[in-house]
PDB file of N, CA and C in Angstrom:
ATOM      1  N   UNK A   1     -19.256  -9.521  31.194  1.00  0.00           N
ATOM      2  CA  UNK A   1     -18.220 -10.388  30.667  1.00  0.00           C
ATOM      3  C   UNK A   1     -16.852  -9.777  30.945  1.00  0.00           C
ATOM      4  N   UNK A   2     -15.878 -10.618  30.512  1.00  0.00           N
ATOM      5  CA  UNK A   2     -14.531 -10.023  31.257  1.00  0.00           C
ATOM      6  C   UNK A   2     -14.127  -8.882  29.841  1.00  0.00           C
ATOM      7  N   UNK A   3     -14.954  -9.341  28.975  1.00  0.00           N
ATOM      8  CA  UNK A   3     -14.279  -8.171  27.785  1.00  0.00           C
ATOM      9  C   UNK A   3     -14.345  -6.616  28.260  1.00  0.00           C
ATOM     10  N   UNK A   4     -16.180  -7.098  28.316  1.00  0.00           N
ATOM     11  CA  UNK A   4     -16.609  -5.431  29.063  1.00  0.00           C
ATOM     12  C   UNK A   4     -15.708  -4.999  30.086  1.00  0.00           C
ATOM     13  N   UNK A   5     -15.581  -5.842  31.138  1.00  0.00           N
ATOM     14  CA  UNK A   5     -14.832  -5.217  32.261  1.00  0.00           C
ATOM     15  C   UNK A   5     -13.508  -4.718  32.018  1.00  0.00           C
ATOM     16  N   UNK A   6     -12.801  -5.463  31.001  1.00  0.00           N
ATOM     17  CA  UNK A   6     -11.207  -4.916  30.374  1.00  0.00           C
ATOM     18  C   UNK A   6     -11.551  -3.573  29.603  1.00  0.00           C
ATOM     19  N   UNK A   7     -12.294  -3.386  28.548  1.00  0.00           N
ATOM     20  CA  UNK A   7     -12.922  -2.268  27.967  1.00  0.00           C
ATOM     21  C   UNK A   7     -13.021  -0.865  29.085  1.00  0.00           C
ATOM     22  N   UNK A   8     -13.652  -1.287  29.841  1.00  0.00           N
ATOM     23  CA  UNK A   8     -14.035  -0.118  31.230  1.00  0.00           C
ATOM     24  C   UNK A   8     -12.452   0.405  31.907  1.00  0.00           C
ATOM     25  N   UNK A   9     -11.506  -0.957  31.842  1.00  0.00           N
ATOM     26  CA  UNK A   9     -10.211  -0.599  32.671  1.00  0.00           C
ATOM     27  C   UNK A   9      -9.400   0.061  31.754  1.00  0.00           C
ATOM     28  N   UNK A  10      -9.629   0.431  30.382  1.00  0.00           N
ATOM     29  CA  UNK A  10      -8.859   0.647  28.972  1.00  0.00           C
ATOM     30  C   UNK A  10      -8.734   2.780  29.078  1.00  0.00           C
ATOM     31  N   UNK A  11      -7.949   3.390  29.202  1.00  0.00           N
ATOM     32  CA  UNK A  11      -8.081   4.563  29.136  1.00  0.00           C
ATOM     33  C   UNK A  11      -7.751   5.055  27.708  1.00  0.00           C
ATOM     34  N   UNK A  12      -8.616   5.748  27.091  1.00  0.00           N
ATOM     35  CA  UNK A  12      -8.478   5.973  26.181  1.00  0.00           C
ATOM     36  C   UNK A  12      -7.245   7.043  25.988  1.00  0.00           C
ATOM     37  N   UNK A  13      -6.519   7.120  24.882  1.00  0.00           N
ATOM     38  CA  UNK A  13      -5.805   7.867  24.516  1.00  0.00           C
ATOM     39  C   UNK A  13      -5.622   9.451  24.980  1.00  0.00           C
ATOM     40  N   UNK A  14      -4.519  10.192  25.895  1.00  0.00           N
ATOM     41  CA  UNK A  14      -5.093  11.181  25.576  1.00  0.00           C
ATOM     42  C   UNK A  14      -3.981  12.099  25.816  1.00  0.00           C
ATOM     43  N   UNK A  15      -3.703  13.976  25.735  1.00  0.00           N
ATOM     44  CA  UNK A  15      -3.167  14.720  26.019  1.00  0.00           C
ATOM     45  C   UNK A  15      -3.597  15.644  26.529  1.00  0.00           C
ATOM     46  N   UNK A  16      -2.532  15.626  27.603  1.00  0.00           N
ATOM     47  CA  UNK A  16      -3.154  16.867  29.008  1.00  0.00           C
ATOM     48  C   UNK A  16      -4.548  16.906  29.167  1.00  0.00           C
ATOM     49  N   UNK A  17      -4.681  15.880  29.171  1.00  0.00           N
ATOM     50  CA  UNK A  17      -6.080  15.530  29.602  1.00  0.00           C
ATOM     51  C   UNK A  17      -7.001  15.348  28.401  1.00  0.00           C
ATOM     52  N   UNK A  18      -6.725  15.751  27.201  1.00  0.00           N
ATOM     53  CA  UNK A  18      -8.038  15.931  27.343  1.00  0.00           C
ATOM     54  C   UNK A  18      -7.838  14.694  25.626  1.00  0.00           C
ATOM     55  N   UNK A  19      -8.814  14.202  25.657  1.00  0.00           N
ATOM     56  CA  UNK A  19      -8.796  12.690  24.789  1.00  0.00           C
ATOM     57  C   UNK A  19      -8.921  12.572  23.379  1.00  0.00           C
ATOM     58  N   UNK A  20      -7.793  11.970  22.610  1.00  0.00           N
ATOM     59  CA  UNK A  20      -7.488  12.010  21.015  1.00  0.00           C
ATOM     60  C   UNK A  20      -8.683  11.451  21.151  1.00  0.00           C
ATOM     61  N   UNK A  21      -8.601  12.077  19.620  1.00  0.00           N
ATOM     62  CA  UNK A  21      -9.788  11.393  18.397  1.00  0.00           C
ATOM     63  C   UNK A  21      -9.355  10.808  17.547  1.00  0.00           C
ATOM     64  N   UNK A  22      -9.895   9.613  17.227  1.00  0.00           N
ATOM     65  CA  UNK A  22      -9.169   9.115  15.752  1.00  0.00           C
ATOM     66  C   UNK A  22      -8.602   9.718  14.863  1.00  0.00           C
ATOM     67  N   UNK A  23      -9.481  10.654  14.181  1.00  0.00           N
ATOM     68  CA  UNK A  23      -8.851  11.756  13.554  1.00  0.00           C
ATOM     69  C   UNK A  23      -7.018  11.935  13.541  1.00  0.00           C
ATOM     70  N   UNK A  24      -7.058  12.279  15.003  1.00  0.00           N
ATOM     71  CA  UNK A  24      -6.097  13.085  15.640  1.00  0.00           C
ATOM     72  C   UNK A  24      -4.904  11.718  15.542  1.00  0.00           C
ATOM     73  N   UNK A  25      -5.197  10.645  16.077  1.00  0.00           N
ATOM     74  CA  UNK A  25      -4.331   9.449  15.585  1.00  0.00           C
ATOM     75  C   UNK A  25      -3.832   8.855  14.265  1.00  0.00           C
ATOM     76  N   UNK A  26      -4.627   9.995  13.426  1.00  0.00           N
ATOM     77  CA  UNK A  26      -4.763   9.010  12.232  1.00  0.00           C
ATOM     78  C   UNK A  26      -2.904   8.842  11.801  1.00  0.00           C
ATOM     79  N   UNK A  27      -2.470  10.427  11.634  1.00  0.00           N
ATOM     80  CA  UNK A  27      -1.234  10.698  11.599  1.00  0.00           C
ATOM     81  C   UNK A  27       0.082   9.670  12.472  1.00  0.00           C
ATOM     82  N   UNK A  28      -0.185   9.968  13.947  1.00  0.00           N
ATOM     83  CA  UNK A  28       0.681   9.106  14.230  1.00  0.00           C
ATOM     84  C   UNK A  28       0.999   7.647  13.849  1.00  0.00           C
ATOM     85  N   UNK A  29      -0.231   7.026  13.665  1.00  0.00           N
ATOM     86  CA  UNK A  29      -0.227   5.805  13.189  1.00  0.00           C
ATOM     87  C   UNK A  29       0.330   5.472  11.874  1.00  0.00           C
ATOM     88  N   UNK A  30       0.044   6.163  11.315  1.00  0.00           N
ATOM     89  CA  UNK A  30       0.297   6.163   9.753  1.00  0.00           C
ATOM     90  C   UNK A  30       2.307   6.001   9.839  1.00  0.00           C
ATOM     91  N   UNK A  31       2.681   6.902  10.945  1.00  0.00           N
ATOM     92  CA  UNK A  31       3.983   6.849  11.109  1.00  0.00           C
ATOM     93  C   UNK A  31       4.470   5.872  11.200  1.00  0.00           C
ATOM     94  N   UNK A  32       3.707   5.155  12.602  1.00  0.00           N
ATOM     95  CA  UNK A  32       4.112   3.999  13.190  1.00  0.00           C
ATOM     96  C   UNK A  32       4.071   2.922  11.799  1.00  0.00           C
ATOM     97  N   UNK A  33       3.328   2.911  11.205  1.00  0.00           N
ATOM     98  CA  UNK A  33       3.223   1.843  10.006  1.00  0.00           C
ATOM     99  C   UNK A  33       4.724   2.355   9.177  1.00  0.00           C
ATOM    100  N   UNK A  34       4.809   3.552   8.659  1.00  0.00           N
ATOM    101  CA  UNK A  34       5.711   3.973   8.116  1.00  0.00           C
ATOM    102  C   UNK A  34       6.850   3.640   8.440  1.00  0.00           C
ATOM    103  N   UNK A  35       7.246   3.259   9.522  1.00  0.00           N
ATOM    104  CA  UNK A  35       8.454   2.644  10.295  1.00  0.00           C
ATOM    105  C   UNK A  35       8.341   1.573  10.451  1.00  0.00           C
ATOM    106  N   UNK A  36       7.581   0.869  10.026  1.00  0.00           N
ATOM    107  CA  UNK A  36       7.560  -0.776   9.884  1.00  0.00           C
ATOM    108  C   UNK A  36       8.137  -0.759   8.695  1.00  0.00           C
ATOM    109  N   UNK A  37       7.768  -0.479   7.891  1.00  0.00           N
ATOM    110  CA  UNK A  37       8.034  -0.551   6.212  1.00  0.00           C
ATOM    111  C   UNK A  37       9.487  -0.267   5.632  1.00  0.00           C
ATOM    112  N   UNK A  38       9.802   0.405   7.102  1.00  0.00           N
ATOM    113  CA  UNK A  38      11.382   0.600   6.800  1.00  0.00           C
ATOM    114  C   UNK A  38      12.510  -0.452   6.645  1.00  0.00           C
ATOM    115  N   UNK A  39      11.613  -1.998   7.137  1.00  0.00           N
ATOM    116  CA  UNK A  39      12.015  -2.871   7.223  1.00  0.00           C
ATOM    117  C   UNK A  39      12.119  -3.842   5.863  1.00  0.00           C
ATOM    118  N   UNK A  40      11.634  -3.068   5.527  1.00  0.00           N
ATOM    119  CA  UNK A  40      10.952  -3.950   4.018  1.00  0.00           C
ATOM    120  C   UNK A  40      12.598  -4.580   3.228  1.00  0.00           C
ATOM    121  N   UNK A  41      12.501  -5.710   2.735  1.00  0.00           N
ATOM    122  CA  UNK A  41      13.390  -6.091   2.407  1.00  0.00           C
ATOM    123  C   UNK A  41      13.695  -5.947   0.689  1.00  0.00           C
ATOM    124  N   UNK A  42      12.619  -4.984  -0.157  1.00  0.00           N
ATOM    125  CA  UNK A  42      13.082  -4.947  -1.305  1.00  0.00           C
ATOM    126  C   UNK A  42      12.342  -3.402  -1.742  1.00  0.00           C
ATOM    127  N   UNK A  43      12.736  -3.193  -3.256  1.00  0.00           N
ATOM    128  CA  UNK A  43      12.048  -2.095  -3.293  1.00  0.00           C
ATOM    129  C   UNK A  43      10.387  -2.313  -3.772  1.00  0.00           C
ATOM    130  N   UNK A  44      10.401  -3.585  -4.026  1.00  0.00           N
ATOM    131  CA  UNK A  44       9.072  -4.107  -4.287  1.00  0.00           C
ATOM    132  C   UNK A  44       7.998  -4.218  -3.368  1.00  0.00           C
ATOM    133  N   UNK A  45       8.689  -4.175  -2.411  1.00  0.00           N
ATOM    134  CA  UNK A  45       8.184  -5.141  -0.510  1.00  0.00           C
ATOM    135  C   UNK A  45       7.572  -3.393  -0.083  1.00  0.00           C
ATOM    136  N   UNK A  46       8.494  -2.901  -0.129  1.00  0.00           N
ATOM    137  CA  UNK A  46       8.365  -1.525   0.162  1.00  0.00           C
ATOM    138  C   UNK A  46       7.232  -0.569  -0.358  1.00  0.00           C
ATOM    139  N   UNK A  47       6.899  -0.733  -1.938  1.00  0.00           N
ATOM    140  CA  UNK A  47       6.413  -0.233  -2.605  1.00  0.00           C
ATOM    141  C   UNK A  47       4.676  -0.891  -2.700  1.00  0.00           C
ATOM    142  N   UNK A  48       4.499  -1.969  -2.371  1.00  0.00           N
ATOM    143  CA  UNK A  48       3.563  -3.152  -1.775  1.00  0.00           C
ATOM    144  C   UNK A  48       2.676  -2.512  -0.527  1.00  0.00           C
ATOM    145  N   UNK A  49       3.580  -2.141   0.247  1.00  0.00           N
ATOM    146  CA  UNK A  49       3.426  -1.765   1.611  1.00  0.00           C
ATOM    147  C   UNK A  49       2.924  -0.558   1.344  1.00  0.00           C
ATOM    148  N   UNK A  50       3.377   0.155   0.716  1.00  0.00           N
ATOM    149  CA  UNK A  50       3.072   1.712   0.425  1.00  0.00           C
ATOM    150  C   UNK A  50       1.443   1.795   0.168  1.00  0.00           C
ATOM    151  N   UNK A  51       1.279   0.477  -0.866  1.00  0.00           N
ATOM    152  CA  UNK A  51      -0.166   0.760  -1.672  1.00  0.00           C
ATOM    153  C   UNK A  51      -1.358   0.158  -0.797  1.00  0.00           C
ATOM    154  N   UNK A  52      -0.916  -1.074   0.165  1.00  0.00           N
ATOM    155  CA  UNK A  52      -1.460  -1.165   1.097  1.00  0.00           C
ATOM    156  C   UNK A  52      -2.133  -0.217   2.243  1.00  0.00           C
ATOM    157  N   UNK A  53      -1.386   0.695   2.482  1.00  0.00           N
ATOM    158  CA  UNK A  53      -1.456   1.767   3.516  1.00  0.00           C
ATOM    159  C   UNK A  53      -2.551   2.992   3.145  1.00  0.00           C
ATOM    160  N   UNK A  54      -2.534   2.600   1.246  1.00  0.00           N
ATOM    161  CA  UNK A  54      -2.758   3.616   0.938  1.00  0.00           C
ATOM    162  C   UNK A  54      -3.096   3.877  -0.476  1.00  0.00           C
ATOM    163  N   UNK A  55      -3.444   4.130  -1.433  1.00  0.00           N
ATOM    164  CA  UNK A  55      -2.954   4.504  -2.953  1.00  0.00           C
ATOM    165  C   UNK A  55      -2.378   5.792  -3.283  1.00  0.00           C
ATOM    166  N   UNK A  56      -2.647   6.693  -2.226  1.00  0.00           N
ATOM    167  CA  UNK A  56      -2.684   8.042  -2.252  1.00  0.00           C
ATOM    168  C   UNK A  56      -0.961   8.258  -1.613  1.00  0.00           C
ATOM    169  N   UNK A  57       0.004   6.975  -1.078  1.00  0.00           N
ATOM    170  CA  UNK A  57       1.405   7.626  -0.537  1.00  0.00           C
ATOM    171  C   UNK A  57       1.896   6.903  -1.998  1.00  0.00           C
ATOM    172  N   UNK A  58       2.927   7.990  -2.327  1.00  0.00           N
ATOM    173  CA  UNK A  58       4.317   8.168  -3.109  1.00  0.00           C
ATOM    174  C   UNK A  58       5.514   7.766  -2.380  1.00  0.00           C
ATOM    175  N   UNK A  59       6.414   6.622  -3.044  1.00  0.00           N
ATOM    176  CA  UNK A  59       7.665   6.374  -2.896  1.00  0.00           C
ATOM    177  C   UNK A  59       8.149   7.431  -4.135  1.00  0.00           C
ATOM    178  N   UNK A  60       9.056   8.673  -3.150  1.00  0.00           N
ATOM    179  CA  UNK A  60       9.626   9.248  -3.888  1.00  0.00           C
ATOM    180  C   UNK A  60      10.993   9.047  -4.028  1.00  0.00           C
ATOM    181  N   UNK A  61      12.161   8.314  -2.896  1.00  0.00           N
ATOM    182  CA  UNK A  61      13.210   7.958  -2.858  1.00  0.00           C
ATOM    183  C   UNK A  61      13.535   7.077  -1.486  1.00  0.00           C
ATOM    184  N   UNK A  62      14.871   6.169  -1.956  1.00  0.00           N
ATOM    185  CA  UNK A  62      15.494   5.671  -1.137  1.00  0.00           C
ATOM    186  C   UNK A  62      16.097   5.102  -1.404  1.00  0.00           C
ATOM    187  N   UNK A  63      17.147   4.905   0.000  1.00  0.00           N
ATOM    188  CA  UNK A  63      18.123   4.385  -0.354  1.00  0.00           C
ATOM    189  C   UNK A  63      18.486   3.114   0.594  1.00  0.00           C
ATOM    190  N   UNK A  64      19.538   2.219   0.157  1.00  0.00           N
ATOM    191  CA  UNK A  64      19.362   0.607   0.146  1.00  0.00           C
ATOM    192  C   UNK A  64      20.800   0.012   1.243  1.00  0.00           C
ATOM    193  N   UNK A  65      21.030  -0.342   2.047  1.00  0.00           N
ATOM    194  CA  UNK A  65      22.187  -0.704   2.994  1.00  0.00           C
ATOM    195  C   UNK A  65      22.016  -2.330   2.746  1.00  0.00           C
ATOM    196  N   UNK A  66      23.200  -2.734   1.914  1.00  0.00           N
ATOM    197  CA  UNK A  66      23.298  -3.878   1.464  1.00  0.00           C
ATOM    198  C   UNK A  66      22.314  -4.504   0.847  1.00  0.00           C
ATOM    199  N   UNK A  67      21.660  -3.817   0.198  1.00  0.00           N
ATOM    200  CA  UNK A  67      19.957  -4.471  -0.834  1.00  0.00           C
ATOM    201  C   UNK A  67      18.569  -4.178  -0.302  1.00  0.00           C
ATOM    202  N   UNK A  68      18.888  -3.463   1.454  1.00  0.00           N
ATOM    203  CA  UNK A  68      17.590  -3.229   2.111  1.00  0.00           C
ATOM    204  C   UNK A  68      17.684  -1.999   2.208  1.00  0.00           C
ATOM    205  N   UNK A  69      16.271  -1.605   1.982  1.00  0.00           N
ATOM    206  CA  UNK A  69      15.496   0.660   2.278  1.00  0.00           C
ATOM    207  C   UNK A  69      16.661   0.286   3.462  1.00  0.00           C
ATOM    208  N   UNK A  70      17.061   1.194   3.622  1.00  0.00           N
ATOM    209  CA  UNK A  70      17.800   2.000   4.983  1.00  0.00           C
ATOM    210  C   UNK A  70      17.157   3.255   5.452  1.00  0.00           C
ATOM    211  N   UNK A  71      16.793   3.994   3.647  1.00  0.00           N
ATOM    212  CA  UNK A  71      15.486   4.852   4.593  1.00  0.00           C
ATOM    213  C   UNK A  71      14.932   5.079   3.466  1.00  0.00           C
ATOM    214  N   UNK A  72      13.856   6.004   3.570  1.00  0.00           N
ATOM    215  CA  UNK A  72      13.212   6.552   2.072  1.00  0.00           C
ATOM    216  C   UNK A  72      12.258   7.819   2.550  1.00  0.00           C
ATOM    217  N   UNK A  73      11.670   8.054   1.210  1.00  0.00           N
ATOM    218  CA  UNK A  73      10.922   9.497   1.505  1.00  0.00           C
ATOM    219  C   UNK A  73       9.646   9.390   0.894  1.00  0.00           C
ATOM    220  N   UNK A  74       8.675   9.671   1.688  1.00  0.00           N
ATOM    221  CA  UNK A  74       7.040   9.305   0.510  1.00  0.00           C
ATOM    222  C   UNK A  74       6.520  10.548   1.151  1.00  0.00           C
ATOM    223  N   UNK A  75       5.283  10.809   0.229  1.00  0.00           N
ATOM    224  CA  UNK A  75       4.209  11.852  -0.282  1.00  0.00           C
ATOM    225  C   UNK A  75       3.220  11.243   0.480  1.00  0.00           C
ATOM    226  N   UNK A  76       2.379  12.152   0.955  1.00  0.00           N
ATOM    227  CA  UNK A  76       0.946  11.738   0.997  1.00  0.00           C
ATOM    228  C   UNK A  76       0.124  13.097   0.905  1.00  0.00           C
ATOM    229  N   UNK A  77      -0.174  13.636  -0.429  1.00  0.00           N
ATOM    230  CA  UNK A  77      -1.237  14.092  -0.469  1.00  0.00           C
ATOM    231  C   UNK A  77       0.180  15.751  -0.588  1.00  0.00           C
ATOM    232  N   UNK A  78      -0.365  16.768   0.650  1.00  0.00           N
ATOM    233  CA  UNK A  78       1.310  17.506   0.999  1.00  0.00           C
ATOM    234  C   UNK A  78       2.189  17.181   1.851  1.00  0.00           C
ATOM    235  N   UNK A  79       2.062  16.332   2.649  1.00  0.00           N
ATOM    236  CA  UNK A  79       3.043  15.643   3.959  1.00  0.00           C
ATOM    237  C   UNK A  79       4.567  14.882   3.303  1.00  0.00           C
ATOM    238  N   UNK A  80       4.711  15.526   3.713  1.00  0.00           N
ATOM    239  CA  UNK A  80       6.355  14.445   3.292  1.00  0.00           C
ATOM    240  C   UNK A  80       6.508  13.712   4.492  1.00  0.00           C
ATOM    241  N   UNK A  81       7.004  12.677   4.494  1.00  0.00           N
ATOM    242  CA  UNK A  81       7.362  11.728   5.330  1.00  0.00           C
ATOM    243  C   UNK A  81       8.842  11.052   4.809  1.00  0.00           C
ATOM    244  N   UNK A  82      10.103  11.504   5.990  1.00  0.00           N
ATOM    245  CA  UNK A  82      10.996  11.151   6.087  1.00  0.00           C
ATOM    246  C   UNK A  82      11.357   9.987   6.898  1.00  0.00           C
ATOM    247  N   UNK A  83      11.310   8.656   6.569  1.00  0.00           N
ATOM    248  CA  UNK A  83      11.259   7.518   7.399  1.00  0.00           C
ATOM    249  C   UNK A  83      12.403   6.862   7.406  1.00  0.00           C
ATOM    250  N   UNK A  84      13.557   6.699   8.530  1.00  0.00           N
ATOM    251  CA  UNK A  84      14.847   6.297   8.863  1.00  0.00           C
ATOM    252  C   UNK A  84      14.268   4.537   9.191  1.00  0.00           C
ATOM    253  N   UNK A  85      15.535   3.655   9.093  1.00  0.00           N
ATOM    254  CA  UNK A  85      15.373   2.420   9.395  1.00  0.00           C
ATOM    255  C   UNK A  85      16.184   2.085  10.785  1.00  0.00           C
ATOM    256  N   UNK A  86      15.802   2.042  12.339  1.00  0.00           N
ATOM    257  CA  UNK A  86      16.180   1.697  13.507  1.00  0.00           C
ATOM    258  C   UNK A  86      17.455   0.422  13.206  1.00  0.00           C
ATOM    259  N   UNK A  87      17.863   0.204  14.435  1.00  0.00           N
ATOM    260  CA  UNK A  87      18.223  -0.791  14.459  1.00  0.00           C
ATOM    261  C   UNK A  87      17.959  -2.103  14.513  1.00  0.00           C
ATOM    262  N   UNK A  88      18.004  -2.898  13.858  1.00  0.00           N
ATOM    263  CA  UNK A  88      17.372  -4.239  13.736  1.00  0.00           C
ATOM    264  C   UNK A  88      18.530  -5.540  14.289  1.00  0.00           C
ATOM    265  N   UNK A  89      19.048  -5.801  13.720  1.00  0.00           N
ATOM    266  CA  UNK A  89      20.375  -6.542  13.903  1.00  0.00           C
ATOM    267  C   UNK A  89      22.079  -6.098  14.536  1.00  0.00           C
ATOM    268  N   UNK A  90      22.286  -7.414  14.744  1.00  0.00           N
ATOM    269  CA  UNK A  90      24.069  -6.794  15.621  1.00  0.00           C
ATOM    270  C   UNK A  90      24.703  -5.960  14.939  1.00  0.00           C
ATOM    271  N   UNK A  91      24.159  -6.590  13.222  1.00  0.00           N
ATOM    272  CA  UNK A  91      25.503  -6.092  12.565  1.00  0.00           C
ATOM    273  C   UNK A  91      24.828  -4.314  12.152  1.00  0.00           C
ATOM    274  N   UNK A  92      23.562  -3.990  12.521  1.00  0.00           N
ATOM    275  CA  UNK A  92      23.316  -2.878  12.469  1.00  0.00           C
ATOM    276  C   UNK A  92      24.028  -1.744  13.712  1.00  0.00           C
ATOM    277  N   UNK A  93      23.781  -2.814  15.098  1.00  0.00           N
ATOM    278  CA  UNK A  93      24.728  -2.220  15.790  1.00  0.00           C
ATOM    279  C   UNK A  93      26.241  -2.032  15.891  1.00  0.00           C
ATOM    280  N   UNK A  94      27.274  -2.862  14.473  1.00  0.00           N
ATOM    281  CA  UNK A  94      28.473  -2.507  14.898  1.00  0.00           C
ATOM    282  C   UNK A  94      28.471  -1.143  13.897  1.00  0.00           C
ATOM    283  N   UNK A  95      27.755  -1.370  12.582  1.00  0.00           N
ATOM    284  CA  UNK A  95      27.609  -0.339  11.873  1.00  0.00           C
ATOM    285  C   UNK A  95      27.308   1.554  12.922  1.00  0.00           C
ATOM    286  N   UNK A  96      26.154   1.374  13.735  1.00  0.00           N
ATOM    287  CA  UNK A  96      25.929   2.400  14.792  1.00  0.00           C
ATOM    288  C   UNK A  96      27.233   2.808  15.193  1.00  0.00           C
ATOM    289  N   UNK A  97      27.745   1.766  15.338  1.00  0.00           N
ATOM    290  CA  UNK A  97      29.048   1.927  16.798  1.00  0.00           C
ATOM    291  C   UNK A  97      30.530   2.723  15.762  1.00  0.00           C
ATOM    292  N   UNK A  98      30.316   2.324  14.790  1.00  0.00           N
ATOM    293  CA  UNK A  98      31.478   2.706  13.791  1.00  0.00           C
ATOM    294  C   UNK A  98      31.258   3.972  13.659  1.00  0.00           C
ATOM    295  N   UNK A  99      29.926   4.468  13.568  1.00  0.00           N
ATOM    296  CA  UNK A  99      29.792   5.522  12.733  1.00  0.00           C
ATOM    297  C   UNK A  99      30.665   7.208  13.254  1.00  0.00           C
ATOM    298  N   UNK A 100      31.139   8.189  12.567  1.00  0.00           N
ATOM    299  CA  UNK A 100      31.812   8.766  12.637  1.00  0.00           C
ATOM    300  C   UNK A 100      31.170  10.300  12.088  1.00  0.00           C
ATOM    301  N   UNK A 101      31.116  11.568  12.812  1.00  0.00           N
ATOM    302  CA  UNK A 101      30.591  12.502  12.500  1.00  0.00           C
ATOM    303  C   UNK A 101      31.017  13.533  11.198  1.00  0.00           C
ATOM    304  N   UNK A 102      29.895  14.135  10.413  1.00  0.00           N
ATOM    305  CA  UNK A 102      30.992  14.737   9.295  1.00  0.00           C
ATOM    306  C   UNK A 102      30.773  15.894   9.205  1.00  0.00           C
ATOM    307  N   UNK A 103      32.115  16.588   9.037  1.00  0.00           N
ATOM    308  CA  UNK A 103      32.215  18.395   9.479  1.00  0.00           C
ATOM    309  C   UNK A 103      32.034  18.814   8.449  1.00  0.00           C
ATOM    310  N   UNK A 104      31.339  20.039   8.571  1.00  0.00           N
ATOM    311  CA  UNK A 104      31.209  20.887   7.644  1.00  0.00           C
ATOM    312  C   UNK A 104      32.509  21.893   7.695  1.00  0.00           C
ATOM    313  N   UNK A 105      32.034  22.626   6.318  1.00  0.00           N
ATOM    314  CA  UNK A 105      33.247  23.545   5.816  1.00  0.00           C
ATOM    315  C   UNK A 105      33.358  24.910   7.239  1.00  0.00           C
ATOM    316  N   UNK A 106      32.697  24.939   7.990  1.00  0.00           N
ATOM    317  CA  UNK A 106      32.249  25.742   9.279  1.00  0.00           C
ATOM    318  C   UNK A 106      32.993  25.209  10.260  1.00  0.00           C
ATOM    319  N   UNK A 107      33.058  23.461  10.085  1.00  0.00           N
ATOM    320  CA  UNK A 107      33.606  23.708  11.495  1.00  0.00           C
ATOM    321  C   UNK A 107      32.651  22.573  12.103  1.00  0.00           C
ATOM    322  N   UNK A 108      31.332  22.751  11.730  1.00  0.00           N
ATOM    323  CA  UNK A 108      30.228  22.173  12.456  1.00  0.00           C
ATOM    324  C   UNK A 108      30.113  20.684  12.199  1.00  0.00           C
ATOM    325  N   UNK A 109      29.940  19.846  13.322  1.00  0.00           N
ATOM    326  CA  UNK A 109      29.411  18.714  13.053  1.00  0.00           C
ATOM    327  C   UNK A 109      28.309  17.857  13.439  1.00  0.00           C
ATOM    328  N   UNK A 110      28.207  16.896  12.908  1.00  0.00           N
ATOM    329  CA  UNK A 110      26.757  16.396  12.771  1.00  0.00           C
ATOM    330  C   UNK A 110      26.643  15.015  12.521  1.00  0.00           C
ATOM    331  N   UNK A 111      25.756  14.216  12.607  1.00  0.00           N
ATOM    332  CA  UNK A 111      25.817  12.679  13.092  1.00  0.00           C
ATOM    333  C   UNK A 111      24.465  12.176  12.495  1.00  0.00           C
TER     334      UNK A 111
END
């Protein structure tokens, strides 16, 4: 069938050769979800999403850019997960475009 034959053309996942295990995905994925959620439009939506994923991740903080997570911070287990919100919209990009670096008492700056 053409499934099988797509299946056969499918390379499985892998590094320097040599081929993830689920296991080994479990993490990245979990990210990739984690960065969906960044999208979440409330702290409810967010917190929904969390228990979905999981019972075991903690919303421990975040914070809100005009009523939406902009980013937040959850637990799982000992993992902290620091999850930023991309750009989504224009007006996220004029916000990007504005943004302005802030110096430290050193001298140093940072973005």
């Amino acid at each position: 069938s053409w499934i099988a034959s797509l299946r056969k053309s499918i390379e499985p996942p892998h590094v320097e050769g040599e081929i993830l295990t689920p296991k080994e995905l479990a993490t990245p994925l979990l990210g990739v979800r984690l960065a969906w959620l960044a999208y979440s439009t409330s702290r409810q939506q967010l917190e929904a999403g969390l228990q979905l994923l999981g019972g075991d991740l903690q919303l421990l903080c975040f914070t809100q850019q005009c009523g939406i997570p902009q980013w937040f911070l959850a637990r799982k287990a000992l993992a902290l997960f620091v999850v930023i919100r991309g750009t989504s919209t224009a007006t996220d990009v004029l916000h990007d475009l504005l943004a302005t670096p802030e110096v430290t008492a050193t001298g140093e700056a940072f973005h």
